[in-house]
Protein backbone atom coordinates (compact mmCIF):
# COMPACT_ATOMS: atom_id res chain seq x y z
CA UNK A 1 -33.59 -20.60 -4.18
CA UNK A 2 -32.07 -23.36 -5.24
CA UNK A 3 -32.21 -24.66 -9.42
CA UNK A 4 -33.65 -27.64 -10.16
CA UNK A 5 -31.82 -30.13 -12.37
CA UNK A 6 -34.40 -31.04 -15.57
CA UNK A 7 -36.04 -28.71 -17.92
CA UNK A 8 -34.51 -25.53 -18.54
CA UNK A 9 -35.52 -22.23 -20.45
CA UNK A 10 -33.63 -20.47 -23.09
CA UNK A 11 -32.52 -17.43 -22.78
CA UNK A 12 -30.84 -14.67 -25.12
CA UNK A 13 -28.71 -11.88 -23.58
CA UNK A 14 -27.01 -9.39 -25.54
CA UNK A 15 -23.61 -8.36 -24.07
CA UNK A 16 -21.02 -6.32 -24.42
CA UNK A 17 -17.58 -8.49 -26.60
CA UNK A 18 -16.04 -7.48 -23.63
CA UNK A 19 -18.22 -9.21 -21.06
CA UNK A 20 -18.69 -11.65 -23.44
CA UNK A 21 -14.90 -12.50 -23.32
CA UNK A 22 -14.55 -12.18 -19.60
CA UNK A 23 -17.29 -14.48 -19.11
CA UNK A 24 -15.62 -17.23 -21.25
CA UNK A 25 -12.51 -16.53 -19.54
CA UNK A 26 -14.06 -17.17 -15.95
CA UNK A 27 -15.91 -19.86 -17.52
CA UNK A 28 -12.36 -21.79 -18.78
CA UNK A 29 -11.11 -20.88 -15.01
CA UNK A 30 -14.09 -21.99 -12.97
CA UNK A 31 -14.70 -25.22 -15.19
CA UNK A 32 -17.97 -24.13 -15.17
CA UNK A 33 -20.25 -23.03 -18.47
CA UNK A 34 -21.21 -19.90 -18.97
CA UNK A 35 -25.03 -20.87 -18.16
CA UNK A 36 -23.73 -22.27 -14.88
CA UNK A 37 -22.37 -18.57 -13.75
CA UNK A 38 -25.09 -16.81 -14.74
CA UNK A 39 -27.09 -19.30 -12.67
CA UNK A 40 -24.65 -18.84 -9.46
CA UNK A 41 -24.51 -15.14 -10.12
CA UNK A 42 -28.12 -15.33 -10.15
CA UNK A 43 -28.16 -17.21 -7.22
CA UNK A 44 -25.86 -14.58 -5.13
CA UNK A 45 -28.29 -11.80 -5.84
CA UNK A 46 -31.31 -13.61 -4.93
CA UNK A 47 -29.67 -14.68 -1.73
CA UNK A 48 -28.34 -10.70 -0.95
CA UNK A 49 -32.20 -9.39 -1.65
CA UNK A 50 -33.45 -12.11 0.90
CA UNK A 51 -30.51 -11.78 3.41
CA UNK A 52 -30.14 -7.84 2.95
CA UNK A 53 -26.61 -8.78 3.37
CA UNK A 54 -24.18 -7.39 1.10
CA UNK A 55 -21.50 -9.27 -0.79
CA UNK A 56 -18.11 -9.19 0.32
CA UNK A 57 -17.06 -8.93 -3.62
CA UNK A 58 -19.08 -5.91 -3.63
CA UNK A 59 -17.25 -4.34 -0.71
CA UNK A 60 -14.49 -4.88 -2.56
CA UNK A 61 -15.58 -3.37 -5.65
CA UNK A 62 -16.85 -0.48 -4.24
CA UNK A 63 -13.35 -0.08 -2.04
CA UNK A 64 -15.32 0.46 1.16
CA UNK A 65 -13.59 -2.42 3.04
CA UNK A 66 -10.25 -1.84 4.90
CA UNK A 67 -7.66 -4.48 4.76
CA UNK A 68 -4.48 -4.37 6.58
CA UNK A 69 -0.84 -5.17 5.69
CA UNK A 70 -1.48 -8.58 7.37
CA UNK A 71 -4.04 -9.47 5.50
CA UNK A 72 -2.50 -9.05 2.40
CA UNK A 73 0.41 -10.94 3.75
CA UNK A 74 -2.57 -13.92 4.37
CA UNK A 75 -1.39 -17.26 2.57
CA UNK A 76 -4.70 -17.95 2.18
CA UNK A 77 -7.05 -17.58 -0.91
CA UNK A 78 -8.46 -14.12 0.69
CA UNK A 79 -4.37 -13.55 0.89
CA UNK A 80 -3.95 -14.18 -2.65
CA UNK A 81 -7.36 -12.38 -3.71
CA UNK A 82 -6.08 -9.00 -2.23
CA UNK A 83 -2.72 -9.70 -3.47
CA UNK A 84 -4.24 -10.00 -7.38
CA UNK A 85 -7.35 -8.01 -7.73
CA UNK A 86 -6.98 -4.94 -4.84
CA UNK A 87 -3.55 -3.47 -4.89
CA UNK A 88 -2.88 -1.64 -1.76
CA UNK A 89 -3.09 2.02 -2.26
């Protein structure tokens, strides 16, 4: 499900000053506004329900995927992913 560009509705959330200043840090790196992740995060989760796929960042999360050394040795974005946010164990 795709958003439409045009009218909009407000919403309030109350978060967490912690998620509050992780969202405006992924905001500053994305370029994108705070409304605009919640609106691709929104997005993801809608398209996981309809796929019954799951994400790859929650395999990650979850540490239920298996990478090997050459993977993390990728020069690629997955490369540098592993490299940052999944320390081998």
């Amino acid at each position: 499900m795709k958003a439409t560009k045009g009218a909009k509705s407000k919403l309030t959330l109350s978060v967490r000053p912690k998620y509050v200043a992780m969202l405006r840090r992924a905001s500053a790196r994305s370029g994108k506004s705070i409304t605009e992740l919640v609106e691709d995060a929104a997005q993801q989760m809608e398209a996981e329900e309809t796929t019954g796929k799951r994400l790859w960042a929650d395999e990650v999360r979850n540490h239920n995927a298996s990478f090997t050394d050459a993977d993390y040795k990728r020069t690629d974005l997955l490369g540098a992913l592993l490299r940052k946010h999944l320390p081998k164990r």
